[in-house]
N, C-alpha and C. Protein backbone atom coordinates (compact mmCIF):
# COMPACT_ATOMS: atom_id res chain seq x y z
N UNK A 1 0.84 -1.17 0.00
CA UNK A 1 0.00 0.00 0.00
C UNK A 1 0.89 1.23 0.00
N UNK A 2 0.30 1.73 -0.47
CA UNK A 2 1.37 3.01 -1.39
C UNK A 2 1.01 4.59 -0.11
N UNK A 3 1.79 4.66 0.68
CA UNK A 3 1.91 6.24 1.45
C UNK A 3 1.43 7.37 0.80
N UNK A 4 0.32 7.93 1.43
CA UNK A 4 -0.48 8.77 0.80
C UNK A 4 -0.10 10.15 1.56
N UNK A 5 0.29 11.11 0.77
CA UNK A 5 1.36 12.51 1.57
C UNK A 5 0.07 13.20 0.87
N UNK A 6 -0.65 14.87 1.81
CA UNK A 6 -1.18 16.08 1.89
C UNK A 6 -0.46 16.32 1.02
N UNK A 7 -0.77 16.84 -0.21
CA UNK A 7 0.25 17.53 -1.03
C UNK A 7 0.08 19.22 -1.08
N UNK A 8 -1.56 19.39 -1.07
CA UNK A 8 -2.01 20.91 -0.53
C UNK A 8 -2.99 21.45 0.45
N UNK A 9 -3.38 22.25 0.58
CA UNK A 9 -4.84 22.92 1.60
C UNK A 9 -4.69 24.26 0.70
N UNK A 10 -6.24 23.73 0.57
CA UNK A 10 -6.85 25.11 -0.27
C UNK A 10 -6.57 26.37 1.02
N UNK A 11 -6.50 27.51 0.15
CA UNK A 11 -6.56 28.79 1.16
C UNK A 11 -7.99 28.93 1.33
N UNK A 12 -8.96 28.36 1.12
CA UNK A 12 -10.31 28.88 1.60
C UNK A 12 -11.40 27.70 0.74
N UNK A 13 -12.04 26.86 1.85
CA UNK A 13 -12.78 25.99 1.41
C UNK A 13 -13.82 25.98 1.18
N UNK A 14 -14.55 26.04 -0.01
CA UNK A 14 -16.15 26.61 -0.17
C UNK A 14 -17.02 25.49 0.72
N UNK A 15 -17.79 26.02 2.13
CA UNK A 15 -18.09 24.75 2.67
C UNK A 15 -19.40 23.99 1.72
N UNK A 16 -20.06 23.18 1.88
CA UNK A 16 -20.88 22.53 0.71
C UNK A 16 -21.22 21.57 1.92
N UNK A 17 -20.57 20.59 2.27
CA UNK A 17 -20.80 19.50 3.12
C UNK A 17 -20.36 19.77 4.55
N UNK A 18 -21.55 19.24 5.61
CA UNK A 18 -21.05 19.52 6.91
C UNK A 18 -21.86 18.66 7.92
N UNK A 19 -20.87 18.07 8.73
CA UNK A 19 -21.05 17.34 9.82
C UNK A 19 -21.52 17.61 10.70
N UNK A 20 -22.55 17.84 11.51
CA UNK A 20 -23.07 18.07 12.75
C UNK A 20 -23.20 17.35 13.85
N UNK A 21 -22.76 17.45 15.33
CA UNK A 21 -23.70 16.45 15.62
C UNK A 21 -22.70 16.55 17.31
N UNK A 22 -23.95 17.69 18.09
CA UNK A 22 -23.34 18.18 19.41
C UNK A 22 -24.52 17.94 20.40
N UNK A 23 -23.59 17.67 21.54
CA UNK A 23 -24.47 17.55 22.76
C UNK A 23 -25.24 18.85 23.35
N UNK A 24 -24.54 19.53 23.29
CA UNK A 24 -24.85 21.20 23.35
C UNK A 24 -25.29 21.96 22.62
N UNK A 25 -26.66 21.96 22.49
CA UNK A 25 -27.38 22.93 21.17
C UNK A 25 -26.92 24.60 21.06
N UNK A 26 -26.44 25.32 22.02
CA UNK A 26 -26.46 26.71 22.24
C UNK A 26 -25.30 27.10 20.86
N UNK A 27 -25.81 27.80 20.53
CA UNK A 27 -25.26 28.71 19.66
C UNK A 27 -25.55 28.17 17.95
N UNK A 28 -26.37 26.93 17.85
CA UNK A 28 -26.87 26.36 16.31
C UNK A 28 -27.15 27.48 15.99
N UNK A 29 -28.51 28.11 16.83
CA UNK A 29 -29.26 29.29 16.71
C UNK A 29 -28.76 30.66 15.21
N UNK A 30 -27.49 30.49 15.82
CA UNK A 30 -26.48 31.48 14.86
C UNK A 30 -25.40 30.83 13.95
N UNK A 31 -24.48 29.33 13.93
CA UNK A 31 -24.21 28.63 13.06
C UNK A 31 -24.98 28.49 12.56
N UNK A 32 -25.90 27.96 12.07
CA UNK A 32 -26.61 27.07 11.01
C UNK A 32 -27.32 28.09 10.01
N UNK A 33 -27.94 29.18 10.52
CA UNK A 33 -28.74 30.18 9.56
C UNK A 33 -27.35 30.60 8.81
N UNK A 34 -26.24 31.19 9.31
CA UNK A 34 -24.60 31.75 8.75
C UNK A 34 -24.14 30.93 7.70
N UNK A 35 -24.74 29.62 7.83
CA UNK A 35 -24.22 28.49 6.89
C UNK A 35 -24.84 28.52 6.03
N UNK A 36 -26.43 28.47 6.03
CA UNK A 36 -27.02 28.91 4.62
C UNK A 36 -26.98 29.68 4.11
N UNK A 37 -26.64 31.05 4.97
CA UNK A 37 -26.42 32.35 4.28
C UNK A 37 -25.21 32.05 3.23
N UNK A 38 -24.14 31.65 3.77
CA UNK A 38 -22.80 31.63 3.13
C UNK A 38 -23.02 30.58 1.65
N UNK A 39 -23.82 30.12 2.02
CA UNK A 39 -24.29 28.75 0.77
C UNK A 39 -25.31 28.15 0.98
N UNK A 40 -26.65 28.84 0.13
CA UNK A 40 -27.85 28.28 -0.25
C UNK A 40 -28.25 26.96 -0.30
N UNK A 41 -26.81 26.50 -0.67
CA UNK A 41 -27.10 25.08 -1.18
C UNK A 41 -26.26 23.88 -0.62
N UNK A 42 -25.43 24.65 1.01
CA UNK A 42 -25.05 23.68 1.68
C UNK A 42 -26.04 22.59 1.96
N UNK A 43 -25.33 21.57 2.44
CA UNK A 43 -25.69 20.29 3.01
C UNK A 43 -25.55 19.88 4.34
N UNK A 44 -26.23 20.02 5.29
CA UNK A 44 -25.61 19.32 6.63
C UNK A 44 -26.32 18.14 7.32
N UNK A 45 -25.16 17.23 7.03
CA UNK A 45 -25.45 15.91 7.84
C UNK A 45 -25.38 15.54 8.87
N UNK A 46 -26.55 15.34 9.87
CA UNK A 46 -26.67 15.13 11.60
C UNK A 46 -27.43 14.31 11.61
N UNK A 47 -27.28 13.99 13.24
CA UNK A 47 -27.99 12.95 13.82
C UNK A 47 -28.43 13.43 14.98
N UNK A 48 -29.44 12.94 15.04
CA UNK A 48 -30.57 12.63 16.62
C UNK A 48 -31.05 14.17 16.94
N UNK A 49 -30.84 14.25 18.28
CA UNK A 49 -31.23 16.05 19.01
C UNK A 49 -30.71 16.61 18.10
N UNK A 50 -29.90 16.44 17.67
CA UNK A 50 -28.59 17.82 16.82
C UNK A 50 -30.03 18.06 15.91
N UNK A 51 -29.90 16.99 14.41
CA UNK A 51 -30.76 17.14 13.47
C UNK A 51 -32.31 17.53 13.63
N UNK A 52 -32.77 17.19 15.06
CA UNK A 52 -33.94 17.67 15.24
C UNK A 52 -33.74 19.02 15.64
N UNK A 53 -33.25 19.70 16.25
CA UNK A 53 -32.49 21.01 16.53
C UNK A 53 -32.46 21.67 15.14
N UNK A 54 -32.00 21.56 14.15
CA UNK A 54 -31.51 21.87 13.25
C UNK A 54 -32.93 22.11 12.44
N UNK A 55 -33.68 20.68 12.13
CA UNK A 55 -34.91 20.86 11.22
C UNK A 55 -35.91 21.74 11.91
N UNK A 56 -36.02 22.13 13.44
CA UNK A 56 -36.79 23.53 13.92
C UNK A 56 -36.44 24.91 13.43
N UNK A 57 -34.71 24.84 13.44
CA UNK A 57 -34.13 26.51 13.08
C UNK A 57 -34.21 26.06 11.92
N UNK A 58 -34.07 25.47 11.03
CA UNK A 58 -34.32 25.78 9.48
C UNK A 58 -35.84 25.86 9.09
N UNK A 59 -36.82 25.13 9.64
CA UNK A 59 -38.17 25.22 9.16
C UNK A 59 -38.13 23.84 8.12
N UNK A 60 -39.08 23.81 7.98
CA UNK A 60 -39.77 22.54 6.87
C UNK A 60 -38.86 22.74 5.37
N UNK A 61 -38.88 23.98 4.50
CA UNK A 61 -38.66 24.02 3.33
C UNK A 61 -37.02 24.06 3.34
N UNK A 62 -36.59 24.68 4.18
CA UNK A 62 -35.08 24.48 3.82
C UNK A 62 -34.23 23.48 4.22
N UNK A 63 -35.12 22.37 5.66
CA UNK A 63 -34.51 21.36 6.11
C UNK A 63 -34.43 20.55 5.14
N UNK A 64 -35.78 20.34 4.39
CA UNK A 64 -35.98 19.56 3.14
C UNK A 64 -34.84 20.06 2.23
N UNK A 65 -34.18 20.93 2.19
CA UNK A 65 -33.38 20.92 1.46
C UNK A 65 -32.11 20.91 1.57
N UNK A 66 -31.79 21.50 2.75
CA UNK A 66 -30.20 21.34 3.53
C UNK A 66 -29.95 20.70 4.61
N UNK A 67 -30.82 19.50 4.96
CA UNK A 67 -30.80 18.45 5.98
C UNK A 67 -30.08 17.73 5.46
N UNK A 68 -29.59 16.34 5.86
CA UNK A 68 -29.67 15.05 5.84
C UNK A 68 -29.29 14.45 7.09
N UNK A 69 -30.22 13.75 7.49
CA UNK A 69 -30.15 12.53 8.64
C UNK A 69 -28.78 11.18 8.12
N UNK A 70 -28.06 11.58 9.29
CA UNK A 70 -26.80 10.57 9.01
C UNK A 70 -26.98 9.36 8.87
N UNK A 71 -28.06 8.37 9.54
CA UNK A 71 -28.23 6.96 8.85
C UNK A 71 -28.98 7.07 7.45
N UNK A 72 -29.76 8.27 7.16
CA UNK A 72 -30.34 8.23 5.38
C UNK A 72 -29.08 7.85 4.98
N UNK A 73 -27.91 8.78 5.06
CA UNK A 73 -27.61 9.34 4.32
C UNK A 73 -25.94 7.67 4.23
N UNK A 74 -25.83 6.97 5.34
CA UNK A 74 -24.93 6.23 5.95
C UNK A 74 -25.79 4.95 4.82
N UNK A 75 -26.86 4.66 5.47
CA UNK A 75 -27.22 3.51 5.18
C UNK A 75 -28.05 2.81 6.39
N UNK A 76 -26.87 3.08 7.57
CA UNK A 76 -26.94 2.10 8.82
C UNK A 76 -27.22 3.06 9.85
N UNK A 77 -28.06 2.08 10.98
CA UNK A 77 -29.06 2.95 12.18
C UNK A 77 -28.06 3.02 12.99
N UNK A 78 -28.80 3.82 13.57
CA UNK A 78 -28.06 4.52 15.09
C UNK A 78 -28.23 3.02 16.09
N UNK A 79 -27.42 2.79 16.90
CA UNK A 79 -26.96 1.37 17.68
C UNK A 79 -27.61 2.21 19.11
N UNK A 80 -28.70 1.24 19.66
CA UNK A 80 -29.78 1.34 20.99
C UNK A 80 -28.65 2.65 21.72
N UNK A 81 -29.85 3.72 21.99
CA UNK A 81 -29.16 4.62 22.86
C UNK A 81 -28.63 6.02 21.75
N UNK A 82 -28.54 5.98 20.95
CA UNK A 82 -27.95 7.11 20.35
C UNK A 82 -26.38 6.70 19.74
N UNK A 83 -26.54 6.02 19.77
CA UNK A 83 -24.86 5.67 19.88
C UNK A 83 -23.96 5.56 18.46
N UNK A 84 -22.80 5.70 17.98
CA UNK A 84 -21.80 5.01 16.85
C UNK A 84 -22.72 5.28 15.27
N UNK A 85 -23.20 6.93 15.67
CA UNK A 85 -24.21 6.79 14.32
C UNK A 85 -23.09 7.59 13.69
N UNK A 86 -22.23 8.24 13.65
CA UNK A 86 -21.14 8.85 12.71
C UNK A 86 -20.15 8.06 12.91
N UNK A 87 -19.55 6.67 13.17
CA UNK A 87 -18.98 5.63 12.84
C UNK A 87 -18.48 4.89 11.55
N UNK A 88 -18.54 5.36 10.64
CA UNK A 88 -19.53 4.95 9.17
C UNK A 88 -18.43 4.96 7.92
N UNK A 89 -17.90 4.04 7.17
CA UNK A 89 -17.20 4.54 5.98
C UNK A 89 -17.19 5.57 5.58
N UNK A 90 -18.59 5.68 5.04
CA UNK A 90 -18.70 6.82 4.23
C UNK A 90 -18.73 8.23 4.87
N UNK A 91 -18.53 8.37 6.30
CA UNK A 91 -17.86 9.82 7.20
C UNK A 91 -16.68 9.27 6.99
N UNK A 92 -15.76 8.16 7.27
CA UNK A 92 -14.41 8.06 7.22
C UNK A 92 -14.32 8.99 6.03
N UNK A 93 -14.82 8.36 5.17
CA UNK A 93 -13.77 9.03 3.80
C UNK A 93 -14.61 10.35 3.18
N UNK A 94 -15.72 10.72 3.72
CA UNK A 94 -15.91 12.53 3.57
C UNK A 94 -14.61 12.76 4.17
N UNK A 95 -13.88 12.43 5.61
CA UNK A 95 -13.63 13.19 6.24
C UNK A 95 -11.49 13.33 5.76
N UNK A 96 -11.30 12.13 4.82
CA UNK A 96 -10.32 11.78 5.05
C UNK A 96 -9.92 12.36 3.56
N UNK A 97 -11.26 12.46 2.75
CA UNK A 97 -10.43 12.61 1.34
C UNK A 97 -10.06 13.70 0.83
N UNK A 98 -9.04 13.89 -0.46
CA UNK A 98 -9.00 15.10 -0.52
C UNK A 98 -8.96 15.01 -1.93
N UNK A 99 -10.04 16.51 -1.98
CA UNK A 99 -10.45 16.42 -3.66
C UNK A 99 -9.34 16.56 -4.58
N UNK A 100 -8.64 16.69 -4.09
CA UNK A 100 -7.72 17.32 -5.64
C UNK A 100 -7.27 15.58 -5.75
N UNK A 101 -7.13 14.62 -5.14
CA UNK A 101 -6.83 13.30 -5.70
C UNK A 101 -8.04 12.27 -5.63
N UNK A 102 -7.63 12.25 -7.47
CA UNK A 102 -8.18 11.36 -8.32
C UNK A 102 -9.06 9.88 -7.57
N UNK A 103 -7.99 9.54 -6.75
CA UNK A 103 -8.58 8.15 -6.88
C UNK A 103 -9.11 8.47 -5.56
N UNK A 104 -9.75 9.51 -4.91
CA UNK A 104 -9.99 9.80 -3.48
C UNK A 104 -11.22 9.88 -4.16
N UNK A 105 -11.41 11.01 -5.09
CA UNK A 105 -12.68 11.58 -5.94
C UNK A 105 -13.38 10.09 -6.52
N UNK A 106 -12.45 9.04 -6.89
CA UNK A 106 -13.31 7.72 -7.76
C UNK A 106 -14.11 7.42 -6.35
N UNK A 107 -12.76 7.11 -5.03
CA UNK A 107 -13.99 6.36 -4.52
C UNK A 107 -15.29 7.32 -3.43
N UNK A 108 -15.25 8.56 -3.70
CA UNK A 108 -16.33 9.54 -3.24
C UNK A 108 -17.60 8.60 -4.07
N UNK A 109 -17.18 8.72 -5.47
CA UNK A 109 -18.31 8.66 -6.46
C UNK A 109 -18.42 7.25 -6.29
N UNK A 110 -17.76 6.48 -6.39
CA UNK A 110 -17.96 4.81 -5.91
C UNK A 110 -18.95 4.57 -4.98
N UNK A 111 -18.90 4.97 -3.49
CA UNK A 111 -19.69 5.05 -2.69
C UNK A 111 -20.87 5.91 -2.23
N UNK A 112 -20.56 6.75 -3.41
CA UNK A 112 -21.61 7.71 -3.21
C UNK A 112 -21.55 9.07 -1.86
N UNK A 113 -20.48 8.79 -1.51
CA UNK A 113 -19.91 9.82 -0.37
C UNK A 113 -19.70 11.19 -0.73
N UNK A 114 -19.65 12.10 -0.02
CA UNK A 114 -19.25 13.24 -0.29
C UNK A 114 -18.18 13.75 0.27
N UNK A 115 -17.79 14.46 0.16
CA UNK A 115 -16.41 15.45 1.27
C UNK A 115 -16.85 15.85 1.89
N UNK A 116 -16.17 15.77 2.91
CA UNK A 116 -17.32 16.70 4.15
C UNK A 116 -16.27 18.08 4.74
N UNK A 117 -16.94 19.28 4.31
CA UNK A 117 -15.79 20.45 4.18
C UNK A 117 -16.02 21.20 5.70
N UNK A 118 -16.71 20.84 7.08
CA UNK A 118 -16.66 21.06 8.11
C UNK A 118 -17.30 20.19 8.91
N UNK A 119 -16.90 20.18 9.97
CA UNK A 119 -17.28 18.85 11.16
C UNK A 119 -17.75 19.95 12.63
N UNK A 120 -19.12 19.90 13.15
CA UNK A 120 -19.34 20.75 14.06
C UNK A 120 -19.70 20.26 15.44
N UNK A 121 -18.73 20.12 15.84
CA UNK A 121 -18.78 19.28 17.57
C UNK A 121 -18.37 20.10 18.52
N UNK A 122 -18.97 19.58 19.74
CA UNK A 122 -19.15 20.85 21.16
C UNK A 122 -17.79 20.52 21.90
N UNK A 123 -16.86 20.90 21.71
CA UNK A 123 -15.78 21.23 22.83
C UNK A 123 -16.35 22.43 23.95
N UNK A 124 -17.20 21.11 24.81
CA UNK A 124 -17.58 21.51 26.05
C UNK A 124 -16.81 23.06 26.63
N UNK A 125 -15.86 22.68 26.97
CA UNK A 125 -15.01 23.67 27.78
C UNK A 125 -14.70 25.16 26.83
N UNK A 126 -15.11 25.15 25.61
CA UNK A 126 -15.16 26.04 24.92
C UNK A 126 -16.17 26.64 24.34
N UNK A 127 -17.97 26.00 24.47
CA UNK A 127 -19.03 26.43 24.49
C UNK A 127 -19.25 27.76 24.86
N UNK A 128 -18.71 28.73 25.85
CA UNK A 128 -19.06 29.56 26.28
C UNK A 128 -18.44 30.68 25.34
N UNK A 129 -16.60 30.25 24.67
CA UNK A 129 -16.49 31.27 24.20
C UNK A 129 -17.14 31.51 22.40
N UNK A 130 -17.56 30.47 21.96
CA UNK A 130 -18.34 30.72 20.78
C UNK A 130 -19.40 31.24 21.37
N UNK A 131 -19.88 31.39 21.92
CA UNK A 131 -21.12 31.90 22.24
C UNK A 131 -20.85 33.41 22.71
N UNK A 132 -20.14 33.52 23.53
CA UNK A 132 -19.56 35.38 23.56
C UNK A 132 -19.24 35.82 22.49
N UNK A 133 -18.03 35.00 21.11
CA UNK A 133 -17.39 35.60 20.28
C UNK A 133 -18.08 36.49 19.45
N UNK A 134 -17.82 37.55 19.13
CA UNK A 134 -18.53 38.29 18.15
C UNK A 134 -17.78 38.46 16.32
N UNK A 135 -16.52 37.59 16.77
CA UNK A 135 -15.75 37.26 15.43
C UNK A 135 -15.25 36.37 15.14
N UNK A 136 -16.27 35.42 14.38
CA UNK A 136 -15.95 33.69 14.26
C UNK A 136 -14.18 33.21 13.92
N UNK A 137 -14.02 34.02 13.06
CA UNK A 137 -12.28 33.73 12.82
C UNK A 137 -11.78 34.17 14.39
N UNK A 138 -11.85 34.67 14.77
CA UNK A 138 -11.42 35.10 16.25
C UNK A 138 -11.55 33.18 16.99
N UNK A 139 -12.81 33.22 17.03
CA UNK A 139 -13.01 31.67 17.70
C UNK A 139 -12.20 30.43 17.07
N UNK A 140 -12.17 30.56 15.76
CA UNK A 140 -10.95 29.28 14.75
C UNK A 140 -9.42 29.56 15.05
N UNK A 141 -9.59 30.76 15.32
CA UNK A 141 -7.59 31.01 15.73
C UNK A 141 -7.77 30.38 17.27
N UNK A 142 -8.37 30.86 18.42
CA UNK A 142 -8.21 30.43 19.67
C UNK A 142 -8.70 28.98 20.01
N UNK A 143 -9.21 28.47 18.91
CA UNK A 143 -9.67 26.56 19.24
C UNK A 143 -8.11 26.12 18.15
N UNK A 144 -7.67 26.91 17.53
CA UNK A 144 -6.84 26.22 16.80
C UNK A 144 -5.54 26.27 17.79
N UNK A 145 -5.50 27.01 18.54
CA UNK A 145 -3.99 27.43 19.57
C UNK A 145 -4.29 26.54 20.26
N UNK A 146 -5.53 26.77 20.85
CA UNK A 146 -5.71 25.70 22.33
C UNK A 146 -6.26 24.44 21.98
N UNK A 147 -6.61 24.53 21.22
CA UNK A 147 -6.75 22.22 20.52
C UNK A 147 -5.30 21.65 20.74
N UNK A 148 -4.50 22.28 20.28
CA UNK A 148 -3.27 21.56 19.89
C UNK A 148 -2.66 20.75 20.80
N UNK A 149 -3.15 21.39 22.49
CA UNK A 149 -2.34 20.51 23.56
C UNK A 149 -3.13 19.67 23.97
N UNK A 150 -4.62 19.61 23.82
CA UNK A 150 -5.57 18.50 23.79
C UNK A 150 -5.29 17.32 23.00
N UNK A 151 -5.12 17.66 21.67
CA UNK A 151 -5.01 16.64 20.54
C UNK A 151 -3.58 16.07 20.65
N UNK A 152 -2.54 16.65 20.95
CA UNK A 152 -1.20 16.19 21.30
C UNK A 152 -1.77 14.50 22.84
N UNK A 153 -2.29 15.51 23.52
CA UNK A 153 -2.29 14.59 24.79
C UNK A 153 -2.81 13.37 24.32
N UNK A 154 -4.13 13.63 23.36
CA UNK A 154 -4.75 12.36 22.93
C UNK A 154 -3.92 11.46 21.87
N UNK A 155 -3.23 12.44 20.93
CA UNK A 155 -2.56 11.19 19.95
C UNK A 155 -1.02 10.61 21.60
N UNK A 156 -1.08 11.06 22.28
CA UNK A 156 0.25 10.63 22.74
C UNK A 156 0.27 11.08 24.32
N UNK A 157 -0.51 9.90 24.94
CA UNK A 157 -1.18 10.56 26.05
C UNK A 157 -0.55 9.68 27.65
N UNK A 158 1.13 9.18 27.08
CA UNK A 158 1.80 9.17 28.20
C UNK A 158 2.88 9.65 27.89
N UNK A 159 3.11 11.02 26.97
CA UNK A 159 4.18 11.70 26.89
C UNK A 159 5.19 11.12 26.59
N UNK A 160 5.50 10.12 25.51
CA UNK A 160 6.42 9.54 24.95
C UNK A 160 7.32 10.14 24.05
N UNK A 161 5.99 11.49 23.37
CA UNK A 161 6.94 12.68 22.59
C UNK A 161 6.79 12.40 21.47
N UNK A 162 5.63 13.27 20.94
CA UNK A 162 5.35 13.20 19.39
C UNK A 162 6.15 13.86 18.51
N UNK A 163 7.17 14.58 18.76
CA UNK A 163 8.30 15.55 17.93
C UNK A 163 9.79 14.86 18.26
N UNK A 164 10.02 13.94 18.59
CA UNK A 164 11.05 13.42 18.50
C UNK A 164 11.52 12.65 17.54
């Protein structure tokens, strides 16, 4: 199996496809309307409270159109309890592929998957400041500084030393 290297990142990703799917409803209120504003014709795929959350602030005509329920859209049900419903190939590889390669794009269209160009989950401990922020890039620079020692701890979480 042949090592697959990032070769770029767009400077600015037209979002189209998007993941939803938080324990903490506060602040959809103002994501989700911002998202259609920005694109009529986004897509966002959720599950359970989230998506029911979601099909109230959008209303009937636009849920119908910028919904999708993650087992429609998966194939496969949510497991007793709410559970392992974004588990799913076809989120693996929204989440993993990248359009500019070919054989990432065959198997989008193979499976019928899409890219998924944002993922929207509640970092609890940071709920409060999206919800104060009054300048969303403001909130992506300060989750992007302060993720880093979270996500370090988790890929490498008895300090063995991921930069060595």
């Amino acid at each position: 199996m042949a090592l697959n290297i990032v070769e770029k990142i767009d400077e600015a990703v037209n979002v189209k496809h998007v993941l939803a799917s938080v324990s903490d409803k506060r602040g959809l209120d103002r994501l989700v309307p911002g998202l259609v504003a920005a694109n009529p014709d986004v897509k966002i795929y959720s599950t359970g409270g989230t998506y029911a959350a979601i099909e109230t602030l959008l209303g009937p005509e636009a849920a119908a159109r910028n919904l999708v329920a993650v087992a429609a859209y998966t194939g496969q049900p949510e497991m007793q309890g709410g559970l392992v419903k974004t588990l799913d190939f076809k989120i693996y590889l929204g989440l993993l592929s990248e359009t500019y390669n070919e054989a990432h794009v065959r198997d989008l269209e193979r499976t019928g998957g899409v890219a998924l160009d944002m993922v929207v989950v509640a970092f609890l401990a940071q709920a409060d400041l999206v919800l104060e922020a009054q300048d969303l890039l403001a909130v992506f620079a300060h989750l992007a500084v302060h993720q880093v020692g979270a996500i370090e701890n988790f890929l490498d979480p008895f300090g063995q030393g991921l930069h060595q």
